[in-house]
N, C-alpha and C. Protein backbone atom coordinates (compact mmCIF):
# COMPACT_ATOMS: atom_id res chain seq x y z
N UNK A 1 -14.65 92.27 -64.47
CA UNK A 1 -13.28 92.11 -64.94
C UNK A 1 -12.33 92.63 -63.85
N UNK A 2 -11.49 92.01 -63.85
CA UNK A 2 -10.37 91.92 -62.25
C UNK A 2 -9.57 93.63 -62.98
N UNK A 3 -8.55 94.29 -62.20
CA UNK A 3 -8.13 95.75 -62.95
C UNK A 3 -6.39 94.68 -62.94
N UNK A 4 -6.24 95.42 -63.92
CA UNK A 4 -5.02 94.47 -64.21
C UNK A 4 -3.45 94.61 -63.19
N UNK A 5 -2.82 93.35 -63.28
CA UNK A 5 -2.04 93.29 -62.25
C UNK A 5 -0.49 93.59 -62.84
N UNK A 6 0.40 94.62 -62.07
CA UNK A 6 1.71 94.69 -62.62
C UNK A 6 2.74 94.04 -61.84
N UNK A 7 3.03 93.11 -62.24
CA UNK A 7 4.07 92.61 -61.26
C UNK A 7 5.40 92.75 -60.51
N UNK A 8 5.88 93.87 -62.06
CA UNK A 8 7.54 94.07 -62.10
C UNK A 8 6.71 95.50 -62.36
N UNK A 9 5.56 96.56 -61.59
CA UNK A 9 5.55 97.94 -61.57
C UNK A 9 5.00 98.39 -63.18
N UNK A 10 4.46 98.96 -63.33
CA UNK A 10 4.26 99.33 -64.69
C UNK A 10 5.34 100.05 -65.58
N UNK A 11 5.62 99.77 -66.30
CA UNK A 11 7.13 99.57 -67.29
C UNK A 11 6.94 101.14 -68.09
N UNK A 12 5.86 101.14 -68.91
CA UNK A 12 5.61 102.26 -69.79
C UNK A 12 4.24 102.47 -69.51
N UNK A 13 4.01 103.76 -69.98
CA UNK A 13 2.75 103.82 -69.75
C UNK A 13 1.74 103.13 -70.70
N UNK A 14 2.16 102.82 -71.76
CA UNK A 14 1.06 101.86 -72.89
C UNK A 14 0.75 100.54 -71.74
N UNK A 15 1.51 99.85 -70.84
CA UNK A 15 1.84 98.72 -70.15
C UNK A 15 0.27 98.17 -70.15
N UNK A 16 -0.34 97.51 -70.16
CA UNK A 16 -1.55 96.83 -69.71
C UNK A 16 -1.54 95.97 -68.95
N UNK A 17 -0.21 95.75 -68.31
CA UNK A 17 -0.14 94.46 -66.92
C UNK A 17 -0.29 93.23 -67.94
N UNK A 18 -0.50 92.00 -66.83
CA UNK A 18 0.18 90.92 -66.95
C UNK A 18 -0.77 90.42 -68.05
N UNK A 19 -0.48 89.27 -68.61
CA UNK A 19 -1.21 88.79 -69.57
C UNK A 19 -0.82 87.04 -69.32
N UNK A 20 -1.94 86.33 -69.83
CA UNK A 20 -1.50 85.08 -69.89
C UNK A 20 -1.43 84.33 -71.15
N UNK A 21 -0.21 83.33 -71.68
CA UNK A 21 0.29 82.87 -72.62
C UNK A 21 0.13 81.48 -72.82
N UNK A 22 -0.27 80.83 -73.83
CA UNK A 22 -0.17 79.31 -74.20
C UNK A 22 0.72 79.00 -75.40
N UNK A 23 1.44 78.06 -75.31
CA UNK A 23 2.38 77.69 -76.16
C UNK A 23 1.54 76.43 -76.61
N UNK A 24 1.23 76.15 -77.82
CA UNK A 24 1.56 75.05 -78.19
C UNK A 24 1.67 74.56 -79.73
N UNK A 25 1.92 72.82 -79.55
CA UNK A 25 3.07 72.47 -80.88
C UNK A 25 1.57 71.50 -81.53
N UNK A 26 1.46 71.90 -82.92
CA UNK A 26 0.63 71.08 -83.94
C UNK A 26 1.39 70.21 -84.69
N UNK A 27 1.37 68.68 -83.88
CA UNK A 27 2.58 67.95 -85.17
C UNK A 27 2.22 67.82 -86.40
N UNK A 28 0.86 67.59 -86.60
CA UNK A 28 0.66 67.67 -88.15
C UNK A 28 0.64 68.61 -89.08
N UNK A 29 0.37 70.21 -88.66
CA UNK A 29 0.69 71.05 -89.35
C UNK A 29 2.11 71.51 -89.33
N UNK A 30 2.98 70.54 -87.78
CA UNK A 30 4.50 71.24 -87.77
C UNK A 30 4.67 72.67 -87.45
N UNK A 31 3.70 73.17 -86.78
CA UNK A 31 3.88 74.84 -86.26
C UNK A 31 3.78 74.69 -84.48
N UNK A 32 4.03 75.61 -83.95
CA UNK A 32 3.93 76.22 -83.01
C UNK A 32 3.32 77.36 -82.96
N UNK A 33 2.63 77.23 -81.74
CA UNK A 33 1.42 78.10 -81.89
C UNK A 33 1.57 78.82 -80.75
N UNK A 34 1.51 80.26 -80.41
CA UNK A 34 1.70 81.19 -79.24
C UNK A 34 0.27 82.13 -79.29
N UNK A 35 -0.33 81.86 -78.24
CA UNK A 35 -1.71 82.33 -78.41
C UNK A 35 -2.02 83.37 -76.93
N UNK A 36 -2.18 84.57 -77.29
CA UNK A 36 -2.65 85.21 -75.85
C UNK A 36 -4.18 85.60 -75.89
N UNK A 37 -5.10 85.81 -75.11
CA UNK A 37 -6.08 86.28 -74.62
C UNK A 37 -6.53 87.17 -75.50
N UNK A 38 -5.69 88.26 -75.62
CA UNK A 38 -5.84 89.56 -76.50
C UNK A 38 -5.15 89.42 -76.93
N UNK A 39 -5.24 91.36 -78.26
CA UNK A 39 -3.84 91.84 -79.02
C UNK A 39 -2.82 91.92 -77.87
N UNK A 40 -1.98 91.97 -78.01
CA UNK A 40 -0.63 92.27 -77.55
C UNK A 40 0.32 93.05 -78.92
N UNK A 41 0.81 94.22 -77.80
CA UNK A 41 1.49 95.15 -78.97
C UNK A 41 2.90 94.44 -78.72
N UNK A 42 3.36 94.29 -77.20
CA UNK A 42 4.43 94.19 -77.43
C UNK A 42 4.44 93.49 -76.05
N UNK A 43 5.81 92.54 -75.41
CA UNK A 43 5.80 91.71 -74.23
C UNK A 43 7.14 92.23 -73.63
N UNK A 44 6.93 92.16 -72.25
CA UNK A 44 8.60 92.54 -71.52
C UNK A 44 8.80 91.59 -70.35
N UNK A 45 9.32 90.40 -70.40
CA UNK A 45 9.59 89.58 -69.73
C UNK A 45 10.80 89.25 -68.87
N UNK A 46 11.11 89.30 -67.32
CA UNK A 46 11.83 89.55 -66.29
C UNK A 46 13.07 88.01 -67.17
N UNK A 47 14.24 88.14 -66.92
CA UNK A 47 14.49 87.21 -67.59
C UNK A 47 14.75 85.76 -66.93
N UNK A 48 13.99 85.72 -65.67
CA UNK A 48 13.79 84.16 -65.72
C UNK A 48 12.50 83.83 -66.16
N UNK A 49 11.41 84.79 -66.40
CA UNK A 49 10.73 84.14 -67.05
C UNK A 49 10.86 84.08 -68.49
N UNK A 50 11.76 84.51 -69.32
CA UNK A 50 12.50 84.59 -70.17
C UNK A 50 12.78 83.38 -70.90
N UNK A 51 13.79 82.88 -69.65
CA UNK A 51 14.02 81.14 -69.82
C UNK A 51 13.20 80.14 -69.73
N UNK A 52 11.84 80.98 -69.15
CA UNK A 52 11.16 79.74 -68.84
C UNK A 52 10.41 79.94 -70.18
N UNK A 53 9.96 80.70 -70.79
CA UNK A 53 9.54 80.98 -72.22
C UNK A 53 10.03 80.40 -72.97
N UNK A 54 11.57 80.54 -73.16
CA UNK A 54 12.56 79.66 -74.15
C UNK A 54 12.42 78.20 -74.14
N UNK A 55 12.48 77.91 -73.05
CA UNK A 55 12.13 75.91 -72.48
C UNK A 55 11.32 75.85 -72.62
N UNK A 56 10.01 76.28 -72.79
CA UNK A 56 8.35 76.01 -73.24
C UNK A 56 8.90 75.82 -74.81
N UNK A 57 9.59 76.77 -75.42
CA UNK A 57 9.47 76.90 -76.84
C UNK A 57 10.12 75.49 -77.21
N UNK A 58 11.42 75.26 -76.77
CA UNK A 58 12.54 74.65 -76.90
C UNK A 58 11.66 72.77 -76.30
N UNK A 59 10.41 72.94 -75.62
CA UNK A 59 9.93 71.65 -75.58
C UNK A 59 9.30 71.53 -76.71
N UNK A 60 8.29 72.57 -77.29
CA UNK A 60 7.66 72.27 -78.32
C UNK A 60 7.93 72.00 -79.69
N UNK A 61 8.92 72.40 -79.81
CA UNK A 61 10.19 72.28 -80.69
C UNK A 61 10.57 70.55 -80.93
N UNK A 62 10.90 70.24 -79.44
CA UNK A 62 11.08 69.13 -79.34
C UNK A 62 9.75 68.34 -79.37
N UNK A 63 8.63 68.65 -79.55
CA UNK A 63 7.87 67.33 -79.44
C UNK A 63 7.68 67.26 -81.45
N UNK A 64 7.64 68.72 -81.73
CA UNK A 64 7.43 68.68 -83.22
C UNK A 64 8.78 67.72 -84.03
N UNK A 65 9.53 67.60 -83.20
CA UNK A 65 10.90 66.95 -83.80
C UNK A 65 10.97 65.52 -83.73
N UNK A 66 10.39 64.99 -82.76
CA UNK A 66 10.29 63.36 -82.29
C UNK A 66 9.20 63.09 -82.99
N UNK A 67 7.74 63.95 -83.49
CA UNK A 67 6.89 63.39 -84.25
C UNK A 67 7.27 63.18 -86.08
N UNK A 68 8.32 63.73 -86.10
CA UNK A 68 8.88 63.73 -87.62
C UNK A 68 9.80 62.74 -87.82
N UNK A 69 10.56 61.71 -86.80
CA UNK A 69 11.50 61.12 -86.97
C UNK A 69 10.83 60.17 -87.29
């Protein structure tokens, strides 16, 4: 197992470094689904990746919306 990587410095000491995230949209159940690796207590995101989080959401959003019309 790789020792985990901090990108933006370790924040708090609970911090466990970086983690990786999947977004995705179930049109037939109509959810969105945010799935990480592990628990996650809590996330602190620099805020362009922020936006780029929001536009992931804000696509899936949109694909759940065009499959309902």
């Amino acid at each position: 197992m790789n020792p985990p990587q901090f990108p933006q410095g370790q924040i708090t000491p609970d911090d466990e470094g970086e983690t990786l995230v999947a977004i995705a949209a179930d049109p037939k159940r109509r959810l969105i689904f945010i799935r990480f690796p592990k628990p996650v207590t809590w996330v602190g995101l620099p805020l362009e990746e922020a936006r780029q989080f929001r536009d992931l959401l804000i696509q899936r959003i949109g694909e759940l919306e065009a499959g309902h019309n």
